[in-house]
Protein backbone atom coordinates (compact mmCIF):
# COMPACT_ATOMS: atom_id res chain seq x y z
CA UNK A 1 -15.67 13.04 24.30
CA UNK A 2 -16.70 11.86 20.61
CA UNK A 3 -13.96 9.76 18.74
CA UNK A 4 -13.33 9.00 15.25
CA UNK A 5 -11.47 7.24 13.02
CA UNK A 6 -10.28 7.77 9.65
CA UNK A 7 -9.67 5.17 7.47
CA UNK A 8 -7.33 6.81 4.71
CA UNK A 9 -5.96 5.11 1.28
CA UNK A 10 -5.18 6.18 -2.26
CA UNK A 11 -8.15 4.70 -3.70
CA UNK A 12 -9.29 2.65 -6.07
CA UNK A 13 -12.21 3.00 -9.01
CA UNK A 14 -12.48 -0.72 -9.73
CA UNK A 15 -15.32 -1.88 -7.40
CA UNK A 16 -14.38 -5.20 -6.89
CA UNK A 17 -11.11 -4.53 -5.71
CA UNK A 18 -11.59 -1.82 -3.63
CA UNK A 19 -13.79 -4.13 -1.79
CA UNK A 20 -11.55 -6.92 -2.01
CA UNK A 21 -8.42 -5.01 -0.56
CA UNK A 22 -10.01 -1.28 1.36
CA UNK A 23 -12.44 -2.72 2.73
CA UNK A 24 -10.65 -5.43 3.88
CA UNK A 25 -8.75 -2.87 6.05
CA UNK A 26 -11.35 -0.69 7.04
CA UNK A 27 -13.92 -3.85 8.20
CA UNK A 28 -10.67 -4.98 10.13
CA UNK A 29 -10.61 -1.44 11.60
CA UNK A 30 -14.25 -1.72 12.47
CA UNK A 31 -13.95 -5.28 14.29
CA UNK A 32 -11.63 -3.95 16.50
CA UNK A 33 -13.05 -0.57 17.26
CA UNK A 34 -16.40 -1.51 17.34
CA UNK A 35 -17.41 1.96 19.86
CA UNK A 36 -16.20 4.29 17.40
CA UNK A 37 -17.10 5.69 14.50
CA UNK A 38 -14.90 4.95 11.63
CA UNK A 39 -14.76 7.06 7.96
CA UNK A 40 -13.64 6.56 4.67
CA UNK A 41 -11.20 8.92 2.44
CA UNK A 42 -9.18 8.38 -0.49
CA UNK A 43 -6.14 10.75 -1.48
CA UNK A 44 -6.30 10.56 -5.15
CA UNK A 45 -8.27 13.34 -6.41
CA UNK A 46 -8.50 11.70 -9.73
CA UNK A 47 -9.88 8.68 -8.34
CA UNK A 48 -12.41 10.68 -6.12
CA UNK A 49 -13.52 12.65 -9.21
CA UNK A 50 -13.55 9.08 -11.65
CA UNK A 51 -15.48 7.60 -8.89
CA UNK A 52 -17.98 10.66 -8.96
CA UNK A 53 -18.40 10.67 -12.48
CA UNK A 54 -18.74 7.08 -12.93
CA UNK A 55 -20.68 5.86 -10.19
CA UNK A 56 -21.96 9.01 -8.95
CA UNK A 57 -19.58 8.07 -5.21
CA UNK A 58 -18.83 11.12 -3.06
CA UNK A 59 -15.95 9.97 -0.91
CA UNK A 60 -14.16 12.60 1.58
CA UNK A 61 -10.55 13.53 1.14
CA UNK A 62 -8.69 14.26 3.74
CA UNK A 63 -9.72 18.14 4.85
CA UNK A 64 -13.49 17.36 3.37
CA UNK A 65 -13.49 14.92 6.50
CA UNK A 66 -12.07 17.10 8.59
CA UNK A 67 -14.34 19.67 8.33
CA UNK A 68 -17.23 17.51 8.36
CA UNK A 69 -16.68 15.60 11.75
CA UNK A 70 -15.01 19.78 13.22
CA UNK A 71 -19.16 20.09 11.71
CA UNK A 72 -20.89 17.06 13.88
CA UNK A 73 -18.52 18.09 17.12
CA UNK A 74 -15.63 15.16 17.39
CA UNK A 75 -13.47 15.85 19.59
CA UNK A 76 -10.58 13.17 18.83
CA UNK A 77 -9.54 11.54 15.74
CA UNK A 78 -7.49 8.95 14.98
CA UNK A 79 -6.17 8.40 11.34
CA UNK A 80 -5.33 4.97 9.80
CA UNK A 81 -3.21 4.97 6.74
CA UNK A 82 -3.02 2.18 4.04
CA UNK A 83 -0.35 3.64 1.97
CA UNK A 84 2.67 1.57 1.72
CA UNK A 85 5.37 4.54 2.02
CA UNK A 86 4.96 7.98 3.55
CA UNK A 87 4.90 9.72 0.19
CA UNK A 88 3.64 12.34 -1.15
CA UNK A 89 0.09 11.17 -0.42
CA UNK A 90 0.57 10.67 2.75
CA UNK A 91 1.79 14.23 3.54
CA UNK A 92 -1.69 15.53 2.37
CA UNK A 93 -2.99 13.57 5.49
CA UNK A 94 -0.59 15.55 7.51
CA UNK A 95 -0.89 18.71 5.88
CA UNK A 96 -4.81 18.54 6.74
CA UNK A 97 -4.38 17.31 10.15
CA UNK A 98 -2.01 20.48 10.83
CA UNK A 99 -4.47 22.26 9.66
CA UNK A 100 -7.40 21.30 11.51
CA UNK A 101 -5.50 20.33 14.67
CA UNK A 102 -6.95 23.66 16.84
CA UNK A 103 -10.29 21.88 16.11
CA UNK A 104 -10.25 18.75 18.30
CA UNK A 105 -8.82 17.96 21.44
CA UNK A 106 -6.79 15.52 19.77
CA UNK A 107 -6.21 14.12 16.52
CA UNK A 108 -3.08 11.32 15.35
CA UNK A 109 -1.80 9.56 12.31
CA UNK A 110 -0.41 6.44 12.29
CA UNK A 111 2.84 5.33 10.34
CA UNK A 112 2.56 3.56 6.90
CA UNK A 113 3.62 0.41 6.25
CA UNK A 114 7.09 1.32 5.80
CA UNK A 115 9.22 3.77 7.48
CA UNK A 116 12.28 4.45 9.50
CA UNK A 117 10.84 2.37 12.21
CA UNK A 118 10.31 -0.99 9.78
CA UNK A 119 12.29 -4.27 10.66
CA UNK A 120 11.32 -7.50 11.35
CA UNK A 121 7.31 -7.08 11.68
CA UNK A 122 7.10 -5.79 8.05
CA UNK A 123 9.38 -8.58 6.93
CA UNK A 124 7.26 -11.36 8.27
CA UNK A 125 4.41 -9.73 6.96
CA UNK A 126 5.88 -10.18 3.38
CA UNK A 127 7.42 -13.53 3.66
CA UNK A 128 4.01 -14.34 4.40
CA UNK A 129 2.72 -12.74 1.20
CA UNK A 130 5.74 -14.37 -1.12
CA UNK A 131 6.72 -17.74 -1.89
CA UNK A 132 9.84 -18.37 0.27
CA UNK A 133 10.86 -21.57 -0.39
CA UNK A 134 12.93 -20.61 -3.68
CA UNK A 135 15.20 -23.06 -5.61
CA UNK A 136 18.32 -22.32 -6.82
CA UNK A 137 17.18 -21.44 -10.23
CA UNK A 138 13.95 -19.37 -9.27
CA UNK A 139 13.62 -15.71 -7.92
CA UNK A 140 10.49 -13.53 -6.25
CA UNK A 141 10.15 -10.05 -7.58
CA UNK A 142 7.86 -7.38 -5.98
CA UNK A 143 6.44 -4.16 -7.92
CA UNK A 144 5.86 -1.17 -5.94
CA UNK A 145 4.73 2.07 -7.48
CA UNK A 146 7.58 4.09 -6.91
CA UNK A 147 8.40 7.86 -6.39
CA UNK A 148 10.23 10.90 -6.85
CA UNK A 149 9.84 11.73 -2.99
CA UNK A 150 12.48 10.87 -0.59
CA UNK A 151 10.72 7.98 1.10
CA UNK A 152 11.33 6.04 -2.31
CA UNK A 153 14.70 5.04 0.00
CA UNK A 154 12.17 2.26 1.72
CA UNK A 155 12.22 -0.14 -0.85
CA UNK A 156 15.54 -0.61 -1.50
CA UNK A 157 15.96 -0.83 2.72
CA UNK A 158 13.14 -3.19 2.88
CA UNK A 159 14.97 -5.37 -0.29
CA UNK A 160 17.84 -5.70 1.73
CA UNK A 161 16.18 -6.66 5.17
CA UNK A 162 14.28 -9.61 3.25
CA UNK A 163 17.19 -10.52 1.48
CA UNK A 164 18.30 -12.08 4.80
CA UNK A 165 15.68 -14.61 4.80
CA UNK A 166 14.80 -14.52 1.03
CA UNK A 167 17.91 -14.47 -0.97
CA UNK A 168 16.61 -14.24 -4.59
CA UNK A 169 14.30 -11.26 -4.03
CA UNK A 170 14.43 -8.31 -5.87
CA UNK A 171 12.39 -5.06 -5.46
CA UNK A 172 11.17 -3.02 -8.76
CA UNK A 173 8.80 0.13 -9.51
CA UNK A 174 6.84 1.16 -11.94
CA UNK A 175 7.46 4.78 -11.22
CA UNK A 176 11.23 4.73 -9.72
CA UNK A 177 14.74 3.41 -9.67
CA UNK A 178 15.31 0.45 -10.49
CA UNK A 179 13.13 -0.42 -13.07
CA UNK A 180 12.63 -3.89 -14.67
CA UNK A 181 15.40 -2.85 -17.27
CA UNK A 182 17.66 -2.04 -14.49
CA UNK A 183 17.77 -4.93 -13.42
CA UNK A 184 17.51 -7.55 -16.28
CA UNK A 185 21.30 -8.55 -16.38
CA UNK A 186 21.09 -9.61 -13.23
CA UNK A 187 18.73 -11.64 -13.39
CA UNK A 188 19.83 -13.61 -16.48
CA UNK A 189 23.31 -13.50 -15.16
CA UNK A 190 21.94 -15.55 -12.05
CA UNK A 191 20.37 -17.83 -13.82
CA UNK A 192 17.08 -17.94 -12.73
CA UNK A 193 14.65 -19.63 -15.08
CA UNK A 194 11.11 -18.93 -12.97
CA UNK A 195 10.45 -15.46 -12.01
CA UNK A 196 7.20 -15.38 -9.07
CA UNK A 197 6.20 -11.79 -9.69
CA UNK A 198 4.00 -9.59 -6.89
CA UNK A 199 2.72 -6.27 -6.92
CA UNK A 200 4.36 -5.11 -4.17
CA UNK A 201 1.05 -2.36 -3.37
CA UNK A 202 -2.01 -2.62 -1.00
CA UNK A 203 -4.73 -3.11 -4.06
CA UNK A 204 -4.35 -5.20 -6.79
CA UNK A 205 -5.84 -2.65 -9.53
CA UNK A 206 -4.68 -0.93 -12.47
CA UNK A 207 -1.10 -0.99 -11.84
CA UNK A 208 -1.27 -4.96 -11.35
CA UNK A 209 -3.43 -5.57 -14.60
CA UNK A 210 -1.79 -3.42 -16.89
CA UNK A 211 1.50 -2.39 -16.06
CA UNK A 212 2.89 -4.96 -13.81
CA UNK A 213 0.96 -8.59 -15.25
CA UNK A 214 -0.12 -7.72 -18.49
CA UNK A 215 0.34 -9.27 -22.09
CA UNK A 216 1.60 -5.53 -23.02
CA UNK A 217 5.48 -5.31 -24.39
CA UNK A 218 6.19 -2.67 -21.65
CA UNK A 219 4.69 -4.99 -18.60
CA UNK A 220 7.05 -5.92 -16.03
CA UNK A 221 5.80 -9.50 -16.78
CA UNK A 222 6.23 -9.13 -20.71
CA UNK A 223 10.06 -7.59 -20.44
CA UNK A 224 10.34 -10.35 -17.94
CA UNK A 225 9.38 -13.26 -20.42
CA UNK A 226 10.73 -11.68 -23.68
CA UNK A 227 14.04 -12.10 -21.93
CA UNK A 228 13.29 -16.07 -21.81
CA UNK A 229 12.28 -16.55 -18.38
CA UNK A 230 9.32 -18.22 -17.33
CA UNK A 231 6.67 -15.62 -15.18
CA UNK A 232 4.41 -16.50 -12.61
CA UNK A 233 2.11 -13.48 -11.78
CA UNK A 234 0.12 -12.88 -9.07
CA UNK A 235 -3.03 -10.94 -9.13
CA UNK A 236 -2.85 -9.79 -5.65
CA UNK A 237 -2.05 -7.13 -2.84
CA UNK A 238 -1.34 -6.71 0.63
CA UNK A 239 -5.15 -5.42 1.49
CA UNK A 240 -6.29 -9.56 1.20
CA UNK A 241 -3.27 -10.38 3.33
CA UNK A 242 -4.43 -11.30 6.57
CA UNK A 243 -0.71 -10.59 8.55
CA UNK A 244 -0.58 -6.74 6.43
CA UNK A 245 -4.22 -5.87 7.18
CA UNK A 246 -3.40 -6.86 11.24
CA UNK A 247 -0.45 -5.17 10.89
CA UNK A 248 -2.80 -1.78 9.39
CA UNK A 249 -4.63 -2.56 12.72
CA UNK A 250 -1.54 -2.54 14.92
CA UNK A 251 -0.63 0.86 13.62
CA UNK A 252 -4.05 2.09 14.81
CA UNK A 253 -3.33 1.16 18.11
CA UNK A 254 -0.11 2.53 18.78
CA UNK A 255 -1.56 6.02 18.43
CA UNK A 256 -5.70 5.47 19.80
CA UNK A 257 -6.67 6.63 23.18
CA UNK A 258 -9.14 4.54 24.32
């Protein structure tokens, strides 16, 4: 019997914060599975190749893996995922591991961080990563990346979970309903003069510094402000938060076979 574990994420070509949110994960992933052998792939092709081309990094995707511990005889395998809904990169993970499941005795995929099973373990995970205590006047806005896939339903049924606890939360994506836009006359018609604004994503990289907290017009943070409301932004993701990346770990184990 020779176990692995895959460590799988989108990616991320900016070196210091793929080390500051991945490898976060994958260390935690290590500490905890010290007796097996743990991998790294990223799902992005682009950011595979950019990583290539600019730093000359080969880093598996997921059937490259696959093939190459079928190659050194694993027999089980046991895939973590860091992506925050089971979108369309997740499905390459399980369009791979269909395909290579006649080659090991076992091989398993744990959920992302949202999903139909999400309640009250993802929620304190995220009130630990917002501010919470909120005045009257002040609101907490998250940016995830957003998707035409199905699973795009998460955020809006993860909004209204935290709304029970965090009232003046609202849920945005760059790439999905609602926008910003969507969602301006609300804002102003509550009132709210301080806007805390979080990238609601596991790495704080390119989305975060250009279109979520930039000085750009089109930035979340700039339509924010230009509509007279005061923006906090924070530079962060849920790879540096201690409760998410535990949470990453707790996936792992509802699947491994020790």
């Amino acid at each position: 019997m020779k176990k692995a574990i895959v460590v799988a994420s989108f990616g991320c070509s900016i070196k210091d914060s793929r080390e500051r949110y991945i490898e976060t994960v994958e260390n935690a992933v290590r500490n905890a599975y010290k007796d097996i052998d743990c991998f790294r792939i990223f799902t992005s092709e682009i950011i595979r190749k950019k990583m290539k081309r600019e730093e000359n990094l080969d880093i598996y995707n997921m059937m490259t893996c696959l093939q190459k511990l079928k190659e050194e005889n694993y027999t089980h395998v046991y895939v973590c995922v860091t992506h925050v809904i089971p979108g369309f990169e997740y499905e390459k993970i399980l369009r791979a591991a269909n395909e290579y499941k006649d080659s090991f005795e076992e091989i398993k995929t744990a959920r992302t961080f949202l999903d139909d099973h999400m309640g009250e373990n993802e929620v304190n995970v995220i009130k630990s990563y917002v501010k919470t205590d909120l005045k009257d006047d002040e609101a907490v806005i998250m940016v995830g990346h957003g998707t035409e896939h199905d699973s795009h339903k998460y955020y809006g049924q993860i909004e209204k979970l935290l709304r029970k606890h965090i009232t003046n939360l609202h849920i945005v994506s760059v790439e999905g309903n609602p926008y910003i836009d969507d969602i301006m006359e609300e804002l102003k018609e509550k009132g709210y003069k301080r806007i805390y604004l979080y990238p609601f994503l596991i790495v704080s990289g390119d989305h975060s510094l250009n279109d979520i907290g930039s000085d750009d017009e089109e930035s979340v943070r700039s339509k924010i402000a230009a509509n007279g409301m005061d923006v906090e932004m924070f530079f962060t993701g849920l790879g540096e938060n201690k409760n998410a990346v535990n949470l990453f770990v707790d996936r792992l184990s509802e699947i491994i076979n020790i």
